[in-house]
Protein backbone atom coordinates (compact mmCIF):
# COMPACT_ATOMS: atom_id res chain seq x y z
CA UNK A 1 0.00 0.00 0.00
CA UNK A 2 1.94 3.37 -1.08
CA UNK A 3 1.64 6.11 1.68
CA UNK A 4 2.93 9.72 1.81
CA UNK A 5 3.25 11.74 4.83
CA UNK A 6 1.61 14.56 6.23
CA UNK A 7 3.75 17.40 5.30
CA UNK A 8 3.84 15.73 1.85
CA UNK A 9 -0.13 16.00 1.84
CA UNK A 10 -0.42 19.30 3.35
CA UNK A 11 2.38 20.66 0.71
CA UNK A 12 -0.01 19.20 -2.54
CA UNK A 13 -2.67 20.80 -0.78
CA UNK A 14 -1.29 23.82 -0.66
CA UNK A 15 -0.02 23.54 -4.12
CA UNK A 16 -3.22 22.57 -5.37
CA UNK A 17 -4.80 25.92 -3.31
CA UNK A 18 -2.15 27.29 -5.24
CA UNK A 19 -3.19 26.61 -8.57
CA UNK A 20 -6.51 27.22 -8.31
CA UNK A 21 -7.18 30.60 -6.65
CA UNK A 22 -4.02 32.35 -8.44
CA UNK A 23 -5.38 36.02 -8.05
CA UNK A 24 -7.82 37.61 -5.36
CA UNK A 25 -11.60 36.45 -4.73
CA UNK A 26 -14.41 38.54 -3.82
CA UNK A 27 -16.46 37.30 -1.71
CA UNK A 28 -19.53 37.78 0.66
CA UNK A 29 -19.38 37.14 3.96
CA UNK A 30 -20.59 38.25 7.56
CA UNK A 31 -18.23 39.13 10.09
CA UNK A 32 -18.86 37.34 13.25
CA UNK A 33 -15.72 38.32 15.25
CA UNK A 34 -12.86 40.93 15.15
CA UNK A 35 -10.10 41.69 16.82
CA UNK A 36 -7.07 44.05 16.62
CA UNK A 37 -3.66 43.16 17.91
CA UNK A 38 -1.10 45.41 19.48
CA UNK A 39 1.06 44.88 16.32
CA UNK A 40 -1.83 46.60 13.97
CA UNK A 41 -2.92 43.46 12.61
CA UNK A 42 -7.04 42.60 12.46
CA UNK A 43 -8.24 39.25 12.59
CA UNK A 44 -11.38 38.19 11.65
CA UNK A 45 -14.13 34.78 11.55
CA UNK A 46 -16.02 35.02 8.57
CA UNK A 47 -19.10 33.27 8.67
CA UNK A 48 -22.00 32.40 6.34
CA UNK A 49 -25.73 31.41 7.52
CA UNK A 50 -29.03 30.30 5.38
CA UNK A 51 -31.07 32.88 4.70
CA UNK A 52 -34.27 30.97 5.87
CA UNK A 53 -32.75 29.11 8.99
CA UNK A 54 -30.50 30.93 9.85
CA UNK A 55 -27.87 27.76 9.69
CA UNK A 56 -24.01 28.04 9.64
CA UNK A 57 -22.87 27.08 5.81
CA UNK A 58 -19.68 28.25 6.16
CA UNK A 59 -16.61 29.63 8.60
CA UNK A 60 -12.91 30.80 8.37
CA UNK A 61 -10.36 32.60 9.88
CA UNK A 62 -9.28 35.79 8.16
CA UNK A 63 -6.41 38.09 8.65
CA UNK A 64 -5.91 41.66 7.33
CA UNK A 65 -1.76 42.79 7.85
CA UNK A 66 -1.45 46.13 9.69
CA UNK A 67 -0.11 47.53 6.52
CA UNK A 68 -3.76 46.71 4.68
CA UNK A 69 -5.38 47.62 7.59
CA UNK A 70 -3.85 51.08 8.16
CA UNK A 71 -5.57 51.91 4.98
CA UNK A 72 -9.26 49.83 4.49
CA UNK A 73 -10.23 50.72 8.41
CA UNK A 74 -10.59 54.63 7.31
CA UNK A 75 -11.49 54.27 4.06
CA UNK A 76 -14.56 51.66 5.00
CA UNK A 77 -15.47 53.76 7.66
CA UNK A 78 -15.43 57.42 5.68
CA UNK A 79 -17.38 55.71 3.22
CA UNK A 80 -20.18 54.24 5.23
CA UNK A 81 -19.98 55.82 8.07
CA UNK A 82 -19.77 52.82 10.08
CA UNK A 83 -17.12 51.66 12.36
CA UNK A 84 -15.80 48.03 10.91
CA UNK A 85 -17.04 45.43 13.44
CA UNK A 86 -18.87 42.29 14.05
CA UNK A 87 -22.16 41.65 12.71
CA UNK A 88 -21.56 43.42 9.61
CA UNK A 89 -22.00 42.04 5.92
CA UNK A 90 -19.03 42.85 3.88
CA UNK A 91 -17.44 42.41 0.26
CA UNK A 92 -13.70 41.57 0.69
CA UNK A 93 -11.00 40.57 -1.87
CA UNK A 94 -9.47 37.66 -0.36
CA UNK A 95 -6.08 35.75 -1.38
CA UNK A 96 -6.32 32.24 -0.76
CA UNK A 97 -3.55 30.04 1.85
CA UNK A 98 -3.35 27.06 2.90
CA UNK A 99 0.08 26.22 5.65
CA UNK A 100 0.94 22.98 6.84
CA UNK A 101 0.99 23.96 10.77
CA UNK A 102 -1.60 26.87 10.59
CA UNK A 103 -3.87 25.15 8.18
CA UNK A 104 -6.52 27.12 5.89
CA UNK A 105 -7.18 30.96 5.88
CA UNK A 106 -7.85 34.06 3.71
CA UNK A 107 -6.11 37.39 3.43
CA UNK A 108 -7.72 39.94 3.22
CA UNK A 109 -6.90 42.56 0.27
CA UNK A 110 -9.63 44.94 -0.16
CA UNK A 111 -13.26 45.76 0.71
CA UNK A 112 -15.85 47.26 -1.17
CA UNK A 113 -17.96 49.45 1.09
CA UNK A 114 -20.73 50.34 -1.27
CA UNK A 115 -22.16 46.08 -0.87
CA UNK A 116 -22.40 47.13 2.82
CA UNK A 117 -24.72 50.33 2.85
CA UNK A 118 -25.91 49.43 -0.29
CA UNK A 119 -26.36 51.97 -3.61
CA UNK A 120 -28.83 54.03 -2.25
CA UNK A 121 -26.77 54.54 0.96
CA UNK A 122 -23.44 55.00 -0.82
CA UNK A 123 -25.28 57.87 -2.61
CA UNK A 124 -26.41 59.46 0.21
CA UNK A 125 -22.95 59.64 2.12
CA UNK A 126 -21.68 60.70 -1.28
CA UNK A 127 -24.48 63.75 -1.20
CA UNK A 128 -23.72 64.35 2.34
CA UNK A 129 -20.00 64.34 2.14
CA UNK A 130 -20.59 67.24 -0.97
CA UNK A 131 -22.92 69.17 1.17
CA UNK A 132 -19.99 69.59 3.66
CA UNK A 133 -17.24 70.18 1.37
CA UNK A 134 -19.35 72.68 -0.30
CA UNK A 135 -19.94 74.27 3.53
CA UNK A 136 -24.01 74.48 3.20
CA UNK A 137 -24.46 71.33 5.41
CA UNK A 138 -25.44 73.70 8.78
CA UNK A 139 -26.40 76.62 7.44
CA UNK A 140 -29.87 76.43 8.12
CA UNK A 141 -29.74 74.91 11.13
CA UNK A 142 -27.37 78.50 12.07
CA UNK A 143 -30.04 80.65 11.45
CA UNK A 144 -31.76 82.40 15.03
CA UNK A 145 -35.04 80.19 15.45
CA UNK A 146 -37.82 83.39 16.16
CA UNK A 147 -39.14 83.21 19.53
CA UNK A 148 -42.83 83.33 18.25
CA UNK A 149 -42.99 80.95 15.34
CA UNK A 150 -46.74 81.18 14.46
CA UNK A 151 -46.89 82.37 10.53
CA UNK A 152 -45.95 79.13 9.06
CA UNK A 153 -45.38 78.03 5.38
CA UNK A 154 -46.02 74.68 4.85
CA UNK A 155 -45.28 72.37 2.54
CA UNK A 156 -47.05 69.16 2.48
CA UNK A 157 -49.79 67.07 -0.03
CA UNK A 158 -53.22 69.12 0.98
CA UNK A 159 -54.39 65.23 1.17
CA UNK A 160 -51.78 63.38 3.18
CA UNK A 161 -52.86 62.23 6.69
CA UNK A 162 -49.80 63.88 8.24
CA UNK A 163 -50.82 67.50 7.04
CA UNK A 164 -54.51 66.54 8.77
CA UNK A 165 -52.24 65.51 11.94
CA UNK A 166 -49.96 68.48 12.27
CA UNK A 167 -53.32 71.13 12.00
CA UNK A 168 -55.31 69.04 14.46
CA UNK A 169 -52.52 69.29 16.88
CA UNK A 170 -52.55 73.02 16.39
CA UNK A 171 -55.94 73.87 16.81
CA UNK A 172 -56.74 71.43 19.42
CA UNK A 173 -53.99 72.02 21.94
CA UNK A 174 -54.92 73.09 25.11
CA UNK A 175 -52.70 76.12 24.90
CA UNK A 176 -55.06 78.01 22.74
CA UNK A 177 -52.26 79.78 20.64
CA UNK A 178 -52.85 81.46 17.48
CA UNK A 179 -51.49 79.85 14.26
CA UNK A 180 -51.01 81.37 10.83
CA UNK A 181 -51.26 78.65 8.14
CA UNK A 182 -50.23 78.87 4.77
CA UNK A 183 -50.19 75.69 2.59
CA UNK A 184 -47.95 75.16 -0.23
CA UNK A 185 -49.22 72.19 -2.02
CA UNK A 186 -46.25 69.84 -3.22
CA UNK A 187 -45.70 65.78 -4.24
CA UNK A 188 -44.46 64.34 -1.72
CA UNK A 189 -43.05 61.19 -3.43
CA UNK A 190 -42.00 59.97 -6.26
CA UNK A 191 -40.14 61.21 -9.66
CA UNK A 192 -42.50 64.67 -9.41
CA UNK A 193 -41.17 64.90 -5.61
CA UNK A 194 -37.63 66.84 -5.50
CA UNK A 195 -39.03 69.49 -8.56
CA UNK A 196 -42.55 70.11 -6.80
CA UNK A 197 -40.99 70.59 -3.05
CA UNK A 198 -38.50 73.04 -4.59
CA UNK A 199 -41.08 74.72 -6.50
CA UNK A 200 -42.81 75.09 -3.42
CA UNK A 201 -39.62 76.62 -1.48
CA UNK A 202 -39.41 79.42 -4.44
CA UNK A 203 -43.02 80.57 -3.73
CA UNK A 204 -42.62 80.99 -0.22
CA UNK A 205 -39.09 82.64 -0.59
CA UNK A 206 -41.56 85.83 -3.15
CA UNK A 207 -43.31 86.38 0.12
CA UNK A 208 -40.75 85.71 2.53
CA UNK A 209 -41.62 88.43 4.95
CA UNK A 210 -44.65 86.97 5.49
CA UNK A 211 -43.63 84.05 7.03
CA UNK A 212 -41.58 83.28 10.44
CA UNK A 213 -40.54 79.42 9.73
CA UNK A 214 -41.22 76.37 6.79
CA UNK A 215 -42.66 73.30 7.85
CA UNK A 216 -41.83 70.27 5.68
CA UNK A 217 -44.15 67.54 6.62
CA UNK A 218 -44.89 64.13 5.21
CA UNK A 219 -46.27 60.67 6.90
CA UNK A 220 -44.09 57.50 7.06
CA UNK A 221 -43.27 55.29 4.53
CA UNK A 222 -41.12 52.80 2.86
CA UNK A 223 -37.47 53.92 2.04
CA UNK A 224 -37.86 53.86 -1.55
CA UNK A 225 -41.14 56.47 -1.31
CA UNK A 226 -38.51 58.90 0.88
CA UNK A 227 -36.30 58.86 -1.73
CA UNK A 228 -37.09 62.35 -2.84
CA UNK A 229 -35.66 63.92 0.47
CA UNK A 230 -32.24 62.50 -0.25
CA UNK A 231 -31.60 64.71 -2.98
CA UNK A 232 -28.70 67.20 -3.08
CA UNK A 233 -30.62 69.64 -5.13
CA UNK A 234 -33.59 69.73 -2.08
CA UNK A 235 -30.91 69.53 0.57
CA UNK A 236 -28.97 72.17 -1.31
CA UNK A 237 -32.10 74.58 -1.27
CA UNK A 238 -33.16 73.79 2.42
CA UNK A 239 -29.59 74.25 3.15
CA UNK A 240 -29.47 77.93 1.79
CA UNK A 241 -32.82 78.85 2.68
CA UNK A 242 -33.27 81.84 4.77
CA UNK A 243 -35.65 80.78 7.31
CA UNK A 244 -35.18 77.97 9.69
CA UNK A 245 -36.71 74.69 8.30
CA UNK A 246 -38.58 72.37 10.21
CA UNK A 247 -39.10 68.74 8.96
CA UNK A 248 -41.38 65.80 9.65
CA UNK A 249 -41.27 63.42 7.23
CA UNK A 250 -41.02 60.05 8.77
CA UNK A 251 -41.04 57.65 11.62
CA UNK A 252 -37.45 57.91 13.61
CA UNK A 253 -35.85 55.27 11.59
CA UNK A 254 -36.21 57.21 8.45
CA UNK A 255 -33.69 59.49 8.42
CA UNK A 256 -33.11 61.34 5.12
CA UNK A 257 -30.21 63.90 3.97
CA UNK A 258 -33.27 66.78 4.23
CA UNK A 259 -33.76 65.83 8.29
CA UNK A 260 -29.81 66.14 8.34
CA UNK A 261 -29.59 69.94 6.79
CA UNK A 262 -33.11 71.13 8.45
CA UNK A 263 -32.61 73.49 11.05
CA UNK A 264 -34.87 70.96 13.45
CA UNK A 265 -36.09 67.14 12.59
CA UNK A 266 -38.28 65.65 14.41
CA UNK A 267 -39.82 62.01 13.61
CA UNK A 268 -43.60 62.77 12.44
CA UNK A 269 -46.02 65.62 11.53
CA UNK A 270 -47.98 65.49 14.73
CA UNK A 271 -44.23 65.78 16.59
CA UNK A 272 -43.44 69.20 14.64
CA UNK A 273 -46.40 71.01 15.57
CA UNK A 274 -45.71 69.85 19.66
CA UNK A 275 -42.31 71.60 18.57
CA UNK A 276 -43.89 74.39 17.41
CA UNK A 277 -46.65 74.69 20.60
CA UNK A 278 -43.58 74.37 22.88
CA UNK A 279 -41.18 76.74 21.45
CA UNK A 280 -44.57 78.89 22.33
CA UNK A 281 -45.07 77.43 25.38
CA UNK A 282 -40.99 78.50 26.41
CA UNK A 283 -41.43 82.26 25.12
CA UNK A 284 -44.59 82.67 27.16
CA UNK A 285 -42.98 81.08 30.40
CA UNK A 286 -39.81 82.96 29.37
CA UNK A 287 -41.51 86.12 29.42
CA UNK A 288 -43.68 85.76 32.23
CA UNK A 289 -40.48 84.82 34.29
CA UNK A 290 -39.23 88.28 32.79
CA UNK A 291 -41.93 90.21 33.64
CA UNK A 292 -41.87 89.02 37.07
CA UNK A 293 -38.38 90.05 37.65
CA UNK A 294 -39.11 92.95 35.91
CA UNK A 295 -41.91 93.76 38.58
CA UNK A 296 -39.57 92.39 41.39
CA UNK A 297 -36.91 94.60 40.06
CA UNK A 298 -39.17 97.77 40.26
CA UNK A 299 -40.88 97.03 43.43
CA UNK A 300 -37.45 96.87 45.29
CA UNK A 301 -36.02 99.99 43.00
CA UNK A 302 -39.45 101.96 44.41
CA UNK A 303 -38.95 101.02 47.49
CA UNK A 304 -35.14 102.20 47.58
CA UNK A 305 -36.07 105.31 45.66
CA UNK A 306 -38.58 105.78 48.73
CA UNK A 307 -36.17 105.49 51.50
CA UNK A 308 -33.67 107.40 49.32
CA UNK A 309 -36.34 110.28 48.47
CA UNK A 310 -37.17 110.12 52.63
CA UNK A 311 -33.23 110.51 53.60
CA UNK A 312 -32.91 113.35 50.57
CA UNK A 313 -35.78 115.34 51.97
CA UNK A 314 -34.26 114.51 55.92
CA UNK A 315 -31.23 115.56 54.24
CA UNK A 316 -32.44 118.54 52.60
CA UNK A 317 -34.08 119.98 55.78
CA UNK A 318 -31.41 120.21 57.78
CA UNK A 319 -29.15 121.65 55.17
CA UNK A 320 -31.90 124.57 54.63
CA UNK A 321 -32.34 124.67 58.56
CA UNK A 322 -28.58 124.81 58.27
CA UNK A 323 -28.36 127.65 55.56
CA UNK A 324 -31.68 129.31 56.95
CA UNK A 325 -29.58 130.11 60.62
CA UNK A 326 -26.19 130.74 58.85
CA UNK A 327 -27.75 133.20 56.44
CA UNK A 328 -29.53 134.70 59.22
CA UNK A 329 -26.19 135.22 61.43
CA UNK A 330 -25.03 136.25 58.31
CA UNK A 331 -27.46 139.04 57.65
CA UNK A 332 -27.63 140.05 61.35
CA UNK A 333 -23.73 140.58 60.67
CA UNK A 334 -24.15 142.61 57.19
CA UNK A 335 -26.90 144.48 59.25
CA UNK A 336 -24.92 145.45 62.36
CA UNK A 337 -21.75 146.40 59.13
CA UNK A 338 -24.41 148.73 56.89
CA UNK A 339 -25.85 150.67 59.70
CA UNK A 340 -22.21 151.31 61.39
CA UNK A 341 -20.79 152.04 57.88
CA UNK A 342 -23.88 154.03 57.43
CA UNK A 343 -23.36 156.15 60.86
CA UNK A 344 -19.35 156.80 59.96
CA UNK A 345 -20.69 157.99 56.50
CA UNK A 346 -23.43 160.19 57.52
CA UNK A 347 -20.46 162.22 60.27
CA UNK A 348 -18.20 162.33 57.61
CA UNK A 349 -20.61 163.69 55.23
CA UNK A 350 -21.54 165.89 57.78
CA UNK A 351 -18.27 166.98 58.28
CA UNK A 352 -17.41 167.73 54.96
CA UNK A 353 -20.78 169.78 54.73
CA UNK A 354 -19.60 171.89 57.87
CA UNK A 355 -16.28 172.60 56.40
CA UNK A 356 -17.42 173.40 52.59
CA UNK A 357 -19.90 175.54 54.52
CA UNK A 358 -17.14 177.11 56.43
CA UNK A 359 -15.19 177.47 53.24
CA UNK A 360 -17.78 179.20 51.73
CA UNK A 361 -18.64 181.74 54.28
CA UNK A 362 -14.96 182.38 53.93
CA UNK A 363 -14.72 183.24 50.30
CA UNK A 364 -18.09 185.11 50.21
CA UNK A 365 -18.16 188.69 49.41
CA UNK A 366 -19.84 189.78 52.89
CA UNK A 367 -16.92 188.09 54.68
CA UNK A 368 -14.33 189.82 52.80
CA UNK A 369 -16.26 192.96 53.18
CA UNK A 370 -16.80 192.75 56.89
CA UNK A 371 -12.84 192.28 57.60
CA UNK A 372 -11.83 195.56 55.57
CA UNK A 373 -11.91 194.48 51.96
CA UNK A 374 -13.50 196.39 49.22
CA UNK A 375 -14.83 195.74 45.66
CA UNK A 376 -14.29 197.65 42.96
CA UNK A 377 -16.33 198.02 39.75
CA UNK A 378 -16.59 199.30 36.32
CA UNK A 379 -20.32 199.24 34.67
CA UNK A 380 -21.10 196.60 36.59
CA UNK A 381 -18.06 194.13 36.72
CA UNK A 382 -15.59 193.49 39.20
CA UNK A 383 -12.26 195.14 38.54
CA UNK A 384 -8.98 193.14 39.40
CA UNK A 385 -6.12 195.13 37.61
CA UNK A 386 -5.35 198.64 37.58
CA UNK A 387 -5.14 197.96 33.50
CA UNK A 388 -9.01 197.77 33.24
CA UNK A 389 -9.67 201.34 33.59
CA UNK A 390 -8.30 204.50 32.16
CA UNK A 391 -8.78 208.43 32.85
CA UNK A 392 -12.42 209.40 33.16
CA UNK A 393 -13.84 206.04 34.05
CA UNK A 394 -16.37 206.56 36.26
CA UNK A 395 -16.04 203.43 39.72
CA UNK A 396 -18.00 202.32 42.08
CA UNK A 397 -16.53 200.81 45.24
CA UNK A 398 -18.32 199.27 47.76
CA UNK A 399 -17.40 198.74 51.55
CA UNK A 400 -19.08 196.69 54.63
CA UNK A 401 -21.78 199.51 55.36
CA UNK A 402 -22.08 200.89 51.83
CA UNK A 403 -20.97 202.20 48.18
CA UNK A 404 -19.85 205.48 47.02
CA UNK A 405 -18.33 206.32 43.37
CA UNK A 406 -15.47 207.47 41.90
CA UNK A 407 -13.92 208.99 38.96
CA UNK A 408 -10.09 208.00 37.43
CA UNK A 409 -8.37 211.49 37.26
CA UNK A 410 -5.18 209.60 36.00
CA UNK A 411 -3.88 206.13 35.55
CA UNK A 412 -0.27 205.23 36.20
C-alpha cells in the first residue's frame, strides 16, 4: 500500500490551493468576530448562515496585515460611516492560503464598502460628504429660530394624513395659541417629488416676509417612497434657505439627507407642531419669568427710591435749617456792618458839609467885606487890575456899610 506523509499532503494541498485561486476572490461574507492586535494586525471569523434558517454554511479565519489595515479601516469607515465590526455584511478581496501547521485561511486585500450600505446609501454619504465640502451642510440649522414661530409656510400634499395631523394638533392644543397657516401644495413622493418641493420653497421665498418658519411635513413610509428627500438639489435649497426649516417626514428610523440639513427634525407631523406649541409654550414662560423680575426689580427699586427720596428730603431739611440760621447770622452781621458804615458815612458827610460851609462863608463877598476888603467896579463888573480902567472912568466901590463912586483922574 503506497503512503505519503503529512507534510507531503499538506504541501499538494497547498499547491493545489495554489493553482486554483491564483489572483484575489471577492467574496460575501458576515463578520462574526474581530479583533485588533497590538502589532496593527485585524483578525477576523467570517461566517455564512441560510437565509431561511438561519444555519451556519460556512466559517474561516481571516487576517488583514497592519499595513492593509492602516488603509481599508478609514477608508470603509469614511465611506459608510460605520465603524468596521462584528455583525456586519461585507465584500472583501481575499487571497487564498493554505500552511501545513496553521492550516486554511484568507487574506484579506480589499473591501468594497458600497455592498455594505448598499447603492442608495453610498449615494447618500456621497451627497452628504458634498454638502460639507461645499460648507451648506449647517447653514440652516445656524439661522436664530424666532421666539414666536406662528406664521408658518407649509409644505405638504393638501391630502396626506400627516398635514390633517400636524393642523389638528394646532388647533386642538390646550394652549389656545394662534397659528397662521399657509399651505404650499407639493408631491411628496415619487419622480415629481424633489421638482414640486423646490417649487414650493421658491413661492414661499416671493413672500418671505410673510412668514416666520417652513414646515416640511410628510407621513411614514417605505425607504424607496422617501427617496425624494435625499436629494442634493432639495438639501442644497433647504440648506441655503433663509428661514429655519422644520421637517417631519417620517417615523425615527427614516432618516433622510433633508432631516440632516433642516434646522430641526423631528420624527412625524404630529411631533413638529408639539415643537412648534412648545417653542410657544418656552417664550410665554420665558416672558412671564421676565416680567416678574421685571416687577420684582421695580418694586425693590421703588422702594429704595422711597427710603432714598425720605433721607434726601431729611437731608435737605437740615441743610436749609442749616443755611436758613447761617444766612440769618449772616445778615444780622451785614446788618450790624451797613448801619455802622452808614453812621461813619453820615459824620463824615456831615463833616465835609460843615467845612465846605465854612469854606464858603470864607470866600463870600460879605466876609471879605466885613474884615476891611472892598470891591471895585466898572459898569457893573468886578475890577482886578489897575489895567481895566483908564482916565475918566467913572467906579463904584463898595465897603461893609455901603458904596460910594469914583472917577479915574489919571492912571499910572
Amino acid at each position: 500500500m503506497t503512503s505519503i506523509t503529512l507534510s507531503e499532503l499538506t504541501d499538494q494541498i497547498q499547491q493545489t490551493i495554489r493553482l486554483s485561486f491564483n489572483s484575489t476572490v471577492w467574496i460575501r461574507a458576515e463578520i462574526s468576530e474581530l479583533r485588533e492586535n497590538s502589532g496593527g494586525h485585524c483578525y477576523l471569523e467570517l461566517i455564512e448562515k441560510d437565509s431561511d434558517s438561519d444555519t451556519l454554511l460556512a466559517k474561516t479565519k481571516a487576517t488583514i496585515w497592519a499595513s492593509t489595515y492602516r488603509m481599508l479601516k478609514p477608508y470603509f469607515e469614511s465611506s459608510t460611516g460605520q465603524t468596521l465590526r462584528s455583525g456586519l455584511n461585507v465584500l472583501v478581496a481575499v487571497s487564498v492560503e493554505f500552511h501545513g501547521v496553521y492550516g486554511f485561511s484568507l487574506i484579506i486585500r480589499d473591501i468594497d464598502p458600497t455592498f455594505t450600505i448598499g447603492e442608495m446609501a453610498a449615494r447618500r454619504m456621497q451627497i452628504i460628504r458634498q454638502l460639507e465640502e461645499d460648507g451648506i451642510a449647517d447653514m440652516n440649522k445656524q439661522l436664530r429660530f424666532p421666539q414666536l414661530p406662528q406664521r408658518l409656510a407649509i409644505i405638504s400634499s393638501p391630502t396626506a394624513a400627516g398635514y390633517g395631523d400636524f393642523c389638528d394638533q394646532l388647533n386642538n392644543d390646550s394652549s389656545h395659541f394662534a397659528f397662521s397657516k399657509k399651505l404650499f401644495p407639493a408631491v411628496m413622493q415619487g419622480e415629481q417629488a424633489e421638482s414640486s418641493i423646490i417649487s414650493a420653497l421658491e413661492k414661499i421665498f416671493e413672500n418671505i416676509e410673510l412668514f416666520d418658519v417652513v414646515v416640511i411635513i410628510r407621513g411614514g413610509g417605505a425607504t424607496t417612497d422617501l427617496a425624494c428627500f435625499d436629494s442634493y438639489e432639495l438639501a442644497l435649497n433647504c440648506a441655503q434657505f433663509p428661514l429655519p426649516i422644520i421637517a417631519g417626514i417620517g417615523h425615527q428610523r427614516d432618516i433622510s439627507i433633508l432631516d440632516m440639513v433642516a434646522h430641526t427634525s423631528v420624527k412625524t407631523p404630529t411631533a413638529a407642531a408639539e415643537f412648534l406649541i412648545y417653542q410657544l409654550q418656552q417664550t410665554e414662560k420665558y416672558t412671564v419669568d421676565i416680567l416678574s423680575d421685571i416687577l420684582n426689580q421695580v418694586k425693590n427699586r421703588i422702594e429704595i427710591e422711597n427710603r432714598l427720596v425720605d433721607q434726601m428730603q431729611m437731608r435737605i431739611k437740615q441743610t436749609l435749617r442749616g443755611w436758613v440760621m447761617q444766612k440769618t447770622h449772616l445778615l444780622d452781621k451785614q446788618k450790624n456792618r451797613f448801619q455802622s458804615s452808614l453812621r461813619m458815612q453820615l459824620v463824615r458827610q456831615n463833616n465835609k458839609l460843615l467845612l465846605l460851609e465854612k469854606n464858603i462863608e470864607t470866600h463870600s463877598p460879605a466876609f471879605l467885606l466885613k474884615h476891611g476888603y472892598t470891591i471895585t467896579t466898572l459898569n457893573g463888573k468886578r475890577i482886578t487890575s489897575a489895567k481895566q480902567v483908564k482916565q475918566g472912568d467913572k467906579i463904584r466901590t463898595f465897603v461893609v456899610d455901603g458904596d460910594f463912586g469914583s472917577e479915574i483922574t489919571s492912571n499910572s
